[in-house]
PDB file of N, CA and C in Angstrom:
ATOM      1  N   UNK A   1      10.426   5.400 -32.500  1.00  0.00           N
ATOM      2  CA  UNK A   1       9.043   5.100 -32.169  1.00  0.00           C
ATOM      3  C   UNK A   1       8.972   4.307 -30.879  1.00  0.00           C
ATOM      4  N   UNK A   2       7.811   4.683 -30.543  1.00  0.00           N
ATOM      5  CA  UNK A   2       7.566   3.929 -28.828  1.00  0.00           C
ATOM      6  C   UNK A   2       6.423   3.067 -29.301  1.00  0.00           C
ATOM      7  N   UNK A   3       7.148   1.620 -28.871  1.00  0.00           N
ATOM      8  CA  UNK A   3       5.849   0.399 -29.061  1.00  0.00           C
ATOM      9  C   UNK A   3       4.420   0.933 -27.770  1.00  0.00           C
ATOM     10  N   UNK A   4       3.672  -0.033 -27.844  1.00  0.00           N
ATOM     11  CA  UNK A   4       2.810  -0.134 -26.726  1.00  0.00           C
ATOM     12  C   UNK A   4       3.432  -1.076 -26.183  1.00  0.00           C
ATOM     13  N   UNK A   5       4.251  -1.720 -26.507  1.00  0.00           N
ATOM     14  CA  UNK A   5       5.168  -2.699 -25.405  1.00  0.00           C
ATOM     15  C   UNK A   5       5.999  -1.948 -24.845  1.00  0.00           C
ATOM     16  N   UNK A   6       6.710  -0.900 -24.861  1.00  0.00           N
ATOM     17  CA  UNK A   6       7.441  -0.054 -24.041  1.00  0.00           C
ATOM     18  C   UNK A   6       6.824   1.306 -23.338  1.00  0.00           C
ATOM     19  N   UNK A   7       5.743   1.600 -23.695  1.00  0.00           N
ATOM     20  CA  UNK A   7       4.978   2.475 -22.991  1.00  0.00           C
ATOM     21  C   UNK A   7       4.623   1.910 -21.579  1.00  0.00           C
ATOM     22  N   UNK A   8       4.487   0.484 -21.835  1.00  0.00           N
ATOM     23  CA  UNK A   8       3.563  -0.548 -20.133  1.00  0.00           C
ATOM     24  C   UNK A   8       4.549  -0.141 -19.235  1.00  0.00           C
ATOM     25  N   UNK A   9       6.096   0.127 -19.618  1.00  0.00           N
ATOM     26  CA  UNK A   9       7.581   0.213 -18.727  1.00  0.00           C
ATOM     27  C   UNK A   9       7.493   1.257 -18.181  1.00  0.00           C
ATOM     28  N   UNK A  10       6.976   2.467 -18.664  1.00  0.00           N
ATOM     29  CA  UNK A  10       6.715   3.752 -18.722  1.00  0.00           C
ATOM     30  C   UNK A  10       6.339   4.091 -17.074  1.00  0.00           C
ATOM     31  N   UNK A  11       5.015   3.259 -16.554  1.00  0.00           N
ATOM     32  CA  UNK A  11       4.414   3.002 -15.455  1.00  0.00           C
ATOM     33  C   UNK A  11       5.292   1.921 -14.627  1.00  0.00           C
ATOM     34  N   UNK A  12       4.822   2.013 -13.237  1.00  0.00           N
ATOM     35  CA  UNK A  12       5.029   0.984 -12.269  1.00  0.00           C
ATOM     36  C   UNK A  12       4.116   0.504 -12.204  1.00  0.00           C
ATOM     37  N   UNK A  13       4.651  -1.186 -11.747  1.00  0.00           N
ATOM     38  CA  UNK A  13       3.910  -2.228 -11.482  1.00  0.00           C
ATOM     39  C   UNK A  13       2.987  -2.244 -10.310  1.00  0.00           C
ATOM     40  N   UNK A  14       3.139  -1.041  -9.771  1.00  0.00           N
ATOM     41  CA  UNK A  14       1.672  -0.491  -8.810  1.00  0.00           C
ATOM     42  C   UNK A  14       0.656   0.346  -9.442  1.00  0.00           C
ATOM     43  N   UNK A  15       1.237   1.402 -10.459  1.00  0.00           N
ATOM     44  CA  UNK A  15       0.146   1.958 -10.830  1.00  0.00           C
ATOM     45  C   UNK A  15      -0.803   1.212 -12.144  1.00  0.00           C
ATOM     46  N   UNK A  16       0.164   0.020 -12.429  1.00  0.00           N
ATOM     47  CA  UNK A  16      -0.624  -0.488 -13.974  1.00  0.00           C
ATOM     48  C   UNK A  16      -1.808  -1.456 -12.768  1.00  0.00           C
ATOM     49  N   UNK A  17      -1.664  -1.794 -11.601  1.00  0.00           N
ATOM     50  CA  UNK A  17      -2.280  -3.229 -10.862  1.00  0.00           C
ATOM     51  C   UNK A  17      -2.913  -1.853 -10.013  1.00  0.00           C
ATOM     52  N   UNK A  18      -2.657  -0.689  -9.721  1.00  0.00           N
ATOM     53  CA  UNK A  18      -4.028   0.322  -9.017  1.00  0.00           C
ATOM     54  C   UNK A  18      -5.003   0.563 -10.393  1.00  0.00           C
ATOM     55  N   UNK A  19      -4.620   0.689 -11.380  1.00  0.00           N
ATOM     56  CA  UNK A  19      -5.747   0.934 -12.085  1.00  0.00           C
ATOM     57  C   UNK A  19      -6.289  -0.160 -12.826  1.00  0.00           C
ATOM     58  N   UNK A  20      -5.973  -1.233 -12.821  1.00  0.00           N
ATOM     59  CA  UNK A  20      -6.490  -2.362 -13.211  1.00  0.00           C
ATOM     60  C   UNK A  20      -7.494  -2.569 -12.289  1.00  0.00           C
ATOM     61  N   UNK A  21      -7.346  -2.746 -11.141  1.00  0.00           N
ATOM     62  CA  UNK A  21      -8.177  -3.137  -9.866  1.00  0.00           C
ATOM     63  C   UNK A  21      -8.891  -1.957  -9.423  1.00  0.00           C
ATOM     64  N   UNK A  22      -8.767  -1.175  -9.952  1.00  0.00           N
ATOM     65  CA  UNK A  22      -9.723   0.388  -9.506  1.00  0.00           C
ATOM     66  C   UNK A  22     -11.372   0.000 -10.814  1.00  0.00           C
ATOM     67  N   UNK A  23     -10.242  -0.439 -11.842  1.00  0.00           N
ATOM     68  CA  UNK A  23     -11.297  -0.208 -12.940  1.00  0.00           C
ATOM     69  C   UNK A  23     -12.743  -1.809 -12.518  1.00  0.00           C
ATOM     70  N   UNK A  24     -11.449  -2.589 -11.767  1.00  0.00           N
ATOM     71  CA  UNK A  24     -12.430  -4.332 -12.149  1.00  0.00           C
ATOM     72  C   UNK A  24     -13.093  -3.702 -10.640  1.00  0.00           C
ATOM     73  N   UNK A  25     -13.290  -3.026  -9.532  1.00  0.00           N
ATOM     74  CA  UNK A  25     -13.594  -2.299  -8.299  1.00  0.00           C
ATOM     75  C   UNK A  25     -14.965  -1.898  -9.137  1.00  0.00           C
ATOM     76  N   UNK A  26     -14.952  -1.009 -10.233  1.00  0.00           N
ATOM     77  CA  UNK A  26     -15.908   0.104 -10.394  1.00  0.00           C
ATOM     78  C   UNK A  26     -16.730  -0.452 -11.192  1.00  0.00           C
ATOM     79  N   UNK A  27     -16.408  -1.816 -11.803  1.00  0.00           N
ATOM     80  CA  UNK A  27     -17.481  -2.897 -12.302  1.00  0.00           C
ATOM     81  C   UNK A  27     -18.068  -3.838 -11.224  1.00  0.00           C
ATOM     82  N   UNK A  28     -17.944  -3.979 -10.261  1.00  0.00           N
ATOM     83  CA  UNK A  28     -18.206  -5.047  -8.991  1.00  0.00           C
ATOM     84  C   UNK A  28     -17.564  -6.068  -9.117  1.00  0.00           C
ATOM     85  N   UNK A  29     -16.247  -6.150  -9.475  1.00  0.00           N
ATOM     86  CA  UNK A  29     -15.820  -6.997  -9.543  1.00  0.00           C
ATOM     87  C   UNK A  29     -14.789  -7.292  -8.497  1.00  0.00           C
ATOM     88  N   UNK A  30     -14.712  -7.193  -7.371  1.00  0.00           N
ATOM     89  CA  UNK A  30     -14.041  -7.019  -6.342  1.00  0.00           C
ATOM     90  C   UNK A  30     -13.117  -8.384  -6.285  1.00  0.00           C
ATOM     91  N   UNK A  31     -13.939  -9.271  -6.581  1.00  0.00           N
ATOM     92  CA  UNK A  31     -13.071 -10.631  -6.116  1.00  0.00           C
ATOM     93  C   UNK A  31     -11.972 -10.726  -7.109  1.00  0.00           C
ATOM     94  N   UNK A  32     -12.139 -10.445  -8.453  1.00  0.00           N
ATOM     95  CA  UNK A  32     -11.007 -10.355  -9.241  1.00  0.00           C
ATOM     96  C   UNK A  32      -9.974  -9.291  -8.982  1.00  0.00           C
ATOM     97  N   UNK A  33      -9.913  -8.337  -8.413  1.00  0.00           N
ATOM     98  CA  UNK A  33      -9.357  -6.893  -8.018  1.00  0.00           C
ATOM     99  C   UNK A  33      -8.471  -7.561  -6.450  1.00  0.00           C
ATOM    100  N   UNK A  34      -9.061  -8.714  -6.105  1.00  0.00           N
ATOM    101  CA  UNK A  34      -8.395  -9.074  -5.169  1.00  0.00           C
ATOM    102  C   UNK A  34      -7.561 -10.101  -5.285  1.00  0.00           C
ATOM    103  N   UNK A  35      -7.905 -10.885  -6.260  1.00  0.00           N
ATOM    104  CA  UNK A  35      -6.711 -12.055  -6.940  1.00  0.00           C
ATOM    105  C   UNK A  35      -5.885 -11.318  -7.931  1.00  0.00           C
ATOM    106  N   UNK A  36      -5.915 -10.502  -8.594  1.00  0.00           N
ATOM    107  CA  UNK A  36      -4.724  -9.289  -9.068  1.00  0.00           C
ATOM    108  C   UNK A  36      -4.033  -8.781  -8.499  1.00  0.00           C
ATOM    109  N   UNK A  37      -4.468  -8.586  -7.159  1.00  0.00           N
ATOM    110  CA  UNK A  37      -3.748  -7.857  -5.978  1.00  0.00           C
ATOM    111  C   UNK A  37      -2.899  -9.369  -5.770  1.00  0.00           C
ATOM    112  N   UNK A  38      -3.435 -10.343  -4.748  1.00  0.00           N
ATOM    113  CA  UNK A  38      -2.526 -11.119  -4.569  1.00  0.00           C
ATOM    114  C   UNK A  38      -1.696 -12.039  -5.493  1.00  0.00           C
ATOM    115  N   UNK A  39      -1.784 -11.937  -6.705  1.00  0.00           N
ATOM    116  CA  UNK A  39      -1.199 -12.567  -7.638  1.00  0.00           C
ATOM    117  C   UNK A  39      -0.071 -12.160  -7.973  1.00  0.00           C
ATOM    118  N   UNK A  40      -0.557 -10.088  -8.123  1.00  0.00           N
ATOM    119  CA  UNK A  40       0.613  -9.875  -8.266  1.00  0.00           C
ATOM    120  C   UNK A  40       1.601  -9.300  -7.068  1.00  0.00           C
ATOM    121  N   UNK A  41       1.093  -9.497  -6.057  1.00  0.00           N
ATOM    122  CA  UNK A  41       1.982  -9.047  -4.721  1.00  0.00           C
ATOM    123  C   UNK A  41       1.852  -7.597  -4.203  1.00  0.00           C
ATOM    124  N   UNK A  42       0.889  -7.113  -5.097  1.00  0.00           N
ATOM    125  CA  UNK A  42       0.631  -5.752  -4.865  1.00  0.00           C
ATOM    126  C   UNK A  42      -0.433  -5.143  -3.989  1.00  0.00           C
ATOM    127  N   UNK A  43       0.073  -4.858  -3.217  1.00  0.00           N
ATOM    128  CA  UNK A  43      -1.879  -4.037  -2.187  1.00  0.00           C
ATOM    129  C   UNK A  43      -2.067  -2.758  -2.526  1.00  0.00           C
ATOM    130  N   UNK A  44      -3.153  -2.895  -2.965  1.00  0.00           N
ATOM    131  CA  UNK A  44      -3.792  -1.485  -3.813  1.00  0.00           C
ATOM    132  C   UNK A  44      -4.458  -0.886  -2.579  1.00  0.00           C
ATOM    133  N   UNK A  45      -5.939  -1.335  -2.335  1.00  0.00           N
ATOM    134  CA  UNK A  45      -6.936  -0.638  -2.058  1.00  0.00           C
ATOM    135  C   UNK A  45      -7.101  -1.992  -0.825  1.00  0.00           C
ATOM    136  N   UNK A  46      -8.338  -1.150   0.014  1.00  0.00           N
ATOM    137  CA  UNK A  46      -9.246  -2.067   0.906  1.00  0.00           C
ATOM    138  C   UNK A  46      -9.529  -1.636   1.699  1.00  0.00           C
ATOM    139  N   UNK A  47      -9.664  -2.470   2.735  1.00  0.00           N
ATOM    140  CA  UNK A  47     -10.795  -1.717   3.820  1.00  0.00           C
ATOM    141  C   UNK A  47      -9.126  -2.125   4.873  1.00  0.00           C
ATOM    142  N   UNK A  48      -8.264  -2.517   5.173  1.00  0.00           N
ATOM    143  CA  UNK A  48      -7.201  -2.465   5.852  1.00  0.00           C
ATOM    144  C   UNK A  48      -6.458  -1.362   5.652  1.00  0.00           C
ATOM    145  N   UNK A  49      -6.047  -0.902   4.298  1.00  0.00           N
ATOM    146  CA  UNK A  49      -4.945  -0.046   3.764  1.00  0.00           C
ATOM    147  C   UNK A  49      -6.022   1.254   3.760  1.00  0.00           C
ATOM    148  N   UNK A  50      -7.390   1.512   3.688  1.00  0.00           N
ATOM    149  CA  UNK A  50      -7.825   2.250   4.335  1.00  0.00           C
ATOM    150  C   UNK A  50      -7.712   2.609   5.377  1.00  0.00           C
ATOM    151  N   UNK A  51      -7.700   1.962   6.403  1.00  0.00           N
ATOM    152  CA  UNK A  51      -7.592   2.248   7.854  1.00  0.00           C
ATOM    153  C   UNK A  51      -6.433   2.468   8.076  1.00  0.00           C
ATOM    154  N   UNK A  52      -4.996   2.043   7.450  1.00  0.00           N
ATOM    155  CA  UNK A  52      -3.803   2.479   7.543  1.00  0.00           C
ATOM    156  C   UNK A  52      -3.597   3.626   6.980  1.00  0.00           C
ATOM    157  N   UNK A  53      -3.792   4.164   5.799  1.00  0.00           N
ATOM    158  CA  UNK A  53      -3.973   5.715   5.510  1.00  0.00           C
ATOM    159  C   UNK A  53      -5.089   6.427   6.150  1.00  0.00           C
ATOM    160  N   UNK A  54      -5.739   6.220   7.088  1.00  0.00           N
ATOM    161  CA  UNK A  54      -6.566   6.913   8.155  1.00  0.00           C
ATOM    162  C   UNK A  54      -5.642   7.333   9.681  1.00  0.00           C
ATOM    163  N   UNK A  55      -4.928   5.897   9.965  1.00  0.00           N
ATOM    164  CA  UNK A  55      -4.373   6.041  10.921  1.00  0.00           C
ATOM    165  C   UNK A  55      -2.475   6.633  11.093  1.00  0.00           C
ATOM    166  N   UNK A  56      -2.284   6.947   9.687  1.00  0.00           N
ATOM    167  CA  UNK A  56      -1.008   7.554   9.426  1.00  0.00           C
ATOM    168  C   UNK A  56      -1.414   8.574   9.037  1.00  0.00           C
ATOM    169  N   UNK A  57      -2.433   9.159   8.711  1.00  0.00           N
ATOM    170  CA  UNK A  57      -3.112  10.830   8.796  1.00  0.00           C
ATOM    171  C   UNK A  57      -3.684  11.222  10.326  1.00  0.00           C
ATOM    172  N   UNK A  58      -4.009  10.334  11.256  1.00  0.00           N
ATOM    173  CA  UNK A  58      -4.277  10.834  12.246  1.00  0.00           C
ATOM    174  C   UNK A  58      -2.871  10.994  13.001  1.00  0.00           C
ATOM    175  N   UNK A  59      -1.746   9.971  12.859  1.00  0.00           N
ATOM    176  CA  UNK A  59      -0.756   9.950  13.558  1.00  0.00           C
ATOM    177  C   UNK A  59      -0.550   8.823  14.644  1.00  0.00           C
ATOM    178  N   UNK A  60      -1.614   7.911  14.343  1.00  0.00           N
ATOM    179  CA  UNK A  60      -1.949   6.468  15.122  1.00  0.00           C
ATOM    180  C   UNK A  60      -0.913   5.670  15.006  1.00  0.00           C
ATOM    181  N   UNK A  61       0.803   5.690  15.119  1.00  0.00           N
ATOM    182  CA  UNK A  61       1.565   4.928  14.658  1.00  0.00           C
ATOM    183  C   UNK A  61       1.411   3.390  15.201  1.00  0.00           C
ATOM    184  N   UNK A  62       0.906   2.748  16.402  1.00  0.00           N
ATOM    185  CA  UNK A  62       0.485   1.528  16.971  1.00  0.00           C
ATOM    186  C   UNK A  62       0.019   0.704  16.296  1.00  0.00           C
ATOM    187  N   UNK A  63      -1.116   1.610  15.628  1.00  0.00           N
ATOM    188  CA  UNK A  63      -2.348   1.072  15.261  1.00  0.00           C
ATOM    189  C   UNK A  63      -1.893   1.089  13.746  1.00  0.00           C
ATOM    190  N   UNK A  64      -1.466   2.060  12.782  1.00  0.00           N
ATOM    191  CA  UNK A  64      -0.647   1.516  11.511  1.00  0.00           C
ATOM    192  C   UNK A  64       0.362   0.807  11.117  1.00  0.00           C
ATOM    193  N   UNK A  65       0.914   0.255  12.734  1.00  0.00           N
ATOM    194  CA  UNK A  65       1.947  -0.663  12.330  1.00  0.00           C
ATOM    195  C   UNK A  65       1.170  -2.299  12.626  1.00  0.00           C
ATOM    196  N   UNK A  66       0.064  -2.021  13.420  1.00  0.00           N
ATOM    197  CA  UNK A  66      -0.710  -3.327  13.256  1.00  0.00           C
ATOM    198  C   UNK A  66      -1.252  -3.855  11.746  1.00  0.00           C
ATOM    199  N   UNK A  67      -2.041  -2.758  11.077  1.00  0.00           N
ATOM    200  CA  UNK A  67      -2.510  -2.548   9.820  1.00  0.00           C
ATOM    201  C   UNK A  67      -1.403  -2.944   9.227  1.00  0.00           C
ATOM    202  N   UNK A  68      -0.387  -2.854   8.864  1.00  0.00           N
ATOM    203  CA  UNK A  68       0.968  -3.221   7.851  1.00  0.00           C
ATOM    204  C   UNK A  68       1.131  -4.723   7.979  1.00  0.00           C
ATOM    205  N   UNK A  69       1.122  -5.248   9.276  1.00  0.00           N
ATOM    206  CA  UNK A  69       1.314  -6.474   9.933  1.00  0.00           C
ATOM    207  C   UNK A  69       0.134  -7.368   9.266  1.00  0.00           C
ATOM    208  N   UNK A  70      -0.721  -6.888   9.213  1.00  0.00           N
ATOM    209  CA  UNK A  70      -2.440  -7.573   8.541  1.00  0.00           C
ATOM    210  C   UNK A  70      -2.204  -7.443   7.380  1.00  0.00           C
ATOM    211  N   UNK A  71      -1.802  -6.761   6.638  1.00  0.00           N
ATOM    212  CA  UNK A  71      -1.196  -6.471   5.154  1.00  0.00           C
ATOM    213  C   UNK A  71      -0.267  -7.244   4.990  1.00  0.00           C
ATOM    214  N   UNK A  72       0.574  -7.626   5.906  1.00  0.00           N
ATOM    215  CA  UNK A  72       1.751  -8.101   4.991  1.00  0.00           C
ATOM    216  C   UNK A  72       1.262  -9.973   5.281  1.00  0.00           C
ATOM    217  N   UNK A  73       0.818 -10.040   6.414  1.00  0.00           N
ATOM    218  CA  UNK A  73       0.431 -11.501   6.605  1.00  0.00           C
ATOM    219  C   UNK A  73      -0.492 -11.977   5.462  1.00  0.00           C
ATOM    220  N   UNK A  74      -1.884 -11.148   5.497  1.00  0.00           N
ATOM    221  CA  UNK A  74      -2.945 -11.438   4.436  1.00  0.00           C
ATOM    222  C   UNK A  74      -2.590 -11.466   2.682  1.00  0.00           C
ATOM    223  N   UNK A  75      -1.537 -10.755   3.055  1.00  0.00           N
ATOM    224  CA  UNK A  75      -0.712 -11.278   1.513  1.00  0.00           C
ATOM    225  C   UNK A  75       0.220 -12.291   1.255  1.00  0.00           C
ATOM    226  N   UNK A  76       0.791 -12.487   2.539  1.00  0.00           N
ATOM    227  CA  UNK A  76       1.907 -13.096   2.570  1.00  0.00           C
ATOM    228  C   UNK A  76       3.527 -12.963   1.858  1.00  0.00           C
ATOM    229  N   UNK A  77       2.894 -12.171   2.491  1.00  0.00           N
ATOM    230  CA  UNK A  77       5.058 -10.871   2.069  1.00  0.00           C
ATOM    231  C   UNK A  77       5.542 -11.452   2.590  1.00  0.00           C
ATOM    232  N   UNK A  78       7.209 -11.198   2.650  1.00  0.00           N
ATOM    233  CA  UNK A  78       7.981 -11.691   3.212  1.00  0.00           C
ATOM    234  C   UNK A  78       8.369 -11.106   4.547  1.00  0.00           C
ATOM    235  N   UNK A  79       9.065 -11.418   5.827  1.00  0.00           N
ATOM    236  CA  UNK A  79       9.342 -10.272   6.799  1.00  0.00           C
ATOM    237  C   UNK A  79      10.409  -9.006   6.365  1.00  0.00           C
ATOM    238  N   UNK A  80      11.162  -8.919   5.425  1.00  0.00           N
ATOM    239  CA  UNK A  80      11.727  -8.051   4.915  1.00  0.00           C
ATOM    240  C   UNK A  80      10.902  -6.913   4.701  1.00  0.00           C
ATOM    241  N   UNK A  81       9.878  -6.997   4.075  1.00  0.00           N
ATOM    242  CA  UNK A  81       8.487  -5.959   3.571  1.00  0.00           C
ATOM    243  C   UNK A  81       7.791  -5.672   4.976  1.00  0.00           C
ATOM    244  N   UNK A  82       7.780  -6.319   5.939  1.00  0.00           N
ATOM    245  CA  UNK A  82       7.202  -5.949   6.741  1.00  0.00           C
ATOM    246  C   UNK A  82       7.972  -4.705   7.778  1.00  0.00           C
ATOM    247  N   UNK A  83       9.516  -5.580   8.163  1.00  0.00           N
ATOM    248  CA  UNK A  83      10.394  -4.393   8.733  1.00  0.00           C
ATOM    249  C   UNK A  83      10.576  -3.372   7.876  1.00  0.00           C
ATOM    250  N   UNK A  84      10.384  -2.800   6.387  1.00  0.00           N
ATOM    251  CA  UNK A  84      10.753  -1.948   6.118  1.00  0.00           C
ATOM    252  C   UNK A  84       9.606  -0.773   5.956  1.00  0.00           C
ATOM    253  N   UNK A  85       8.232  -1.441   6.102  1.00  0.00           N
ATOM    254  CA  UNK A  85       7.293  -1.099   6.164  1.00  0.00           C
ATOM    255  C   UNK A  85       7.041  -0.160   8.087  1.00  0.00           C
ATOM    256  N   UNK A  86       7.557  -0.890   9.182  1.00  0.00           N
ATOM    257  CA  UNK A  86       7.903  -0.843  10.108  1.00  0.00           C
ATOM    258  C   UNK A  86       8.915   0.382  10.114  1.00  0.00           C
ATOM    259  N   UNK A  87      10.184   0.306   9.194  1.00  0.00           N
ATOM    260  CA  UNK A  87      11.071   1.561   9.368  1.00  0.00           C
ATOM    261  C   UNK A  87      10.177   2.890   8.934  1.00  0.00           C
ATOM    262  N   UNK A  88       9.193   2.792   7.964  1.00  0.00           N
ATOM    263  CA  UNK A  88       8.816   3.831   7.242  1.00  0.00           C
ATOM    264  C   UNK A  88       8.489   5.145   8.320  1.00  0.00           C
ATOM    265  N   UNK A  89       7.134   3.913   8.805  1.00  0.00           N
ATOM    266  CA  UNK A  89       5.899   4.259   9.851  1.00  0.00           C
ATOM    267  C   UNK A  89       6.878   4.665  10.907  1.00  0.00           C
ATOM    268  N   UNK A  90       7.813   4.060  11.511  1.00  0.00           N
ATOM    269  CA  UNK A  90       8.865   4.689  12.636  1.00  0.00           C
ATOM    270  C   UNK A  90       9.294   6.207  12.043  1.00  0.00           C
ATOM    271  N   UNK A  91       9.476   6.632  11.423  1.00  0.00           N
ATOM    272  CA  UNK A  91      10.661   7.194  10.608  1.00  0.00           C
ATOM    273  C   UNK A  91       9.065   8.515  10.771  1.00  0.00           C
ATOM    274  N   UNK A  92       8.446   8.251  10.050  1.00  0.00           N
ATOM    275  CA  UNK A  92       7.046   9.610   9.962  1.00  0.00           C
ATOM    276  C   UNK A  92       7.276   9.725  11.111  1.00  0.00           C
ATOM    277  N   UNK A  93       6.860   8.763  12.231  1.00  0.00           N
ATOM    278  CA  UNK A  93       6.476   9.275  13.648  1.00  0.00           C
ATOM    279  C   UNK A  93       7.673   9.767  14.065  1.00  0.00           C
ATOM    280  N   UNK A  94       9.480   9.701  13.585  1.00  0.00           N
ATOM    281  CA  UNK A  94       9.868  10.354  14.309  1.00  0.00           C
ATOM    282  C   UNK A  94      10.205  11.756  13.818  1.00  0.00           C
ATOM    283  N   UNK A  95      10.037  12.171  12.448  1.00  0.00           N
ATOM    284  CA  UNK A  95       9.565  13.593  12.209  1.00  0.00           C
ATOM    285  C   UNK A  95       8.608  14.243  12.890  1.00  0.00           C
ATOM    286  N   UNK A  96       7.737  13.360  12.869  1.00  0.00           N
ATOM    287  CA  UNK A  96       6.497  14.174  12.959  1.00  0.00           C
ATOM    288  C   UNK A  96       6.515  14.619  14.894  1.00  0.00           C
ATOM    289  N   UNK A  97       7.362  13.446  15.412  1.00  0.00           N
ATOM    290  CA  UNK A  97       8.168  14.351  16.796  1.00  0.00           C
ATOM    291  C   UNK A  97       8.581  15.329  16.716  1.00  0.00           C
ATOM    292  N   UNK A  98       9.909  15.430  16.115  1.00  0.00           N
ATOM    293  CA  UNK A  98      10.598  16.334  15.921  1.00  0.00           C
ATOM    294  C   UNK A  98       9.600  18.111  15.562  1.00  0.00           C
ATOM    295  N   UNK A  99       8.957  17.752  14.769  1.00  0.00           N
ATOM    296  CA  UNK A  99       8.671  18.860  14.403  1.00  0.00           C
ATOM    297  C   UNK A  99       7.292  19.340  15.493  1.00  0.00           C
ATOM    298  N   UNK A 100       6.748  18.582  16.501  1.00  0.00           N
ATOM    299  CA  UNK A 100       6.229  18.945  17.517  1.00  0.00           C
ATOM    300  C   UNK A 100       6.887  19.651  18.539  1.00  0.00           C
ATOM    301  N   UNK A 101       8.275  19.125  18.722  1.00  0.00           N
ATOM    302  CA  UNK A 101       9.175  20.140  19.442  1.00  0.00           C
ATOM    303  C   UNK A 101       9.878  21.242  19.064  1.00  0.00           C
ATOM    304  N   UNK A 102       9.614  21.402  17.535  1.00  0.00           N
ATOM    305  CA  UNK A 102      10.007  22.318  17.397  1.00  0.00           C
ATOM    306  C   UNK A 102       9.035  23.857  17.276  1.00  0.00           C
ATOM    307  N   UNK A 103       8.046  23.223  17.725  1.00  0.00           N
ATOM    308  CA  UNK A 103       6.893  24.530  17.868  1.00  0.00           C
ATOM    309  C   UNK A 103       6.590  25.017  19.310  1.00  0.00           C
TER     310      UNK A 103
END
């Protein structure tokens, strides 16, 4: 048998804190959705990480590595999270080279 204490394991600690904060979001509860977020170290949603999944769909790598930088400060990550956040965004843009030259 599977407890409901081992089902919570089941999920990541992003998707149990995206839908926690999606749900306290869709009550107006924003300010709590934002001390869940920073409490638990997790960035869900916002009007930053919006603009960073805007600007890593347009291909804005400058401008999404600023957005990461505002993310990781306004949370206060560590710089580890930030350079690897930094390798990611490098790493798309240099596929997403690659595969420009290859057309």
């Amino acid at each position: 048998l599977v407890s409901a204490h081992d089902s919570v394991y089941a999920y990541s600690k992003l998707e149990i804190v995206r839908l926690i904060g999606q749900s306290l979001r869709s009550l107006g509860l924003d300010h709590s959705a934002l001390s869940l977020e920073e409490e638990s170290g997790v960035i869900v949603d916002g009007l930053i990480s919006q603009q960073l999944e805007g600007h890593i769909l347009e291909g804005d790598w400058d401008n999404a590595v600023k957005d990461v930088e505002e993310l990781i400060q306004s949370h206060n990550h560590d710089t580890k999270q930030l350079i690897y956040a930094r390798y990611l965004i490098s790493r798309e843009k240099f596929v997403n080279l690659l595969l420009d030259c290859s057309e």
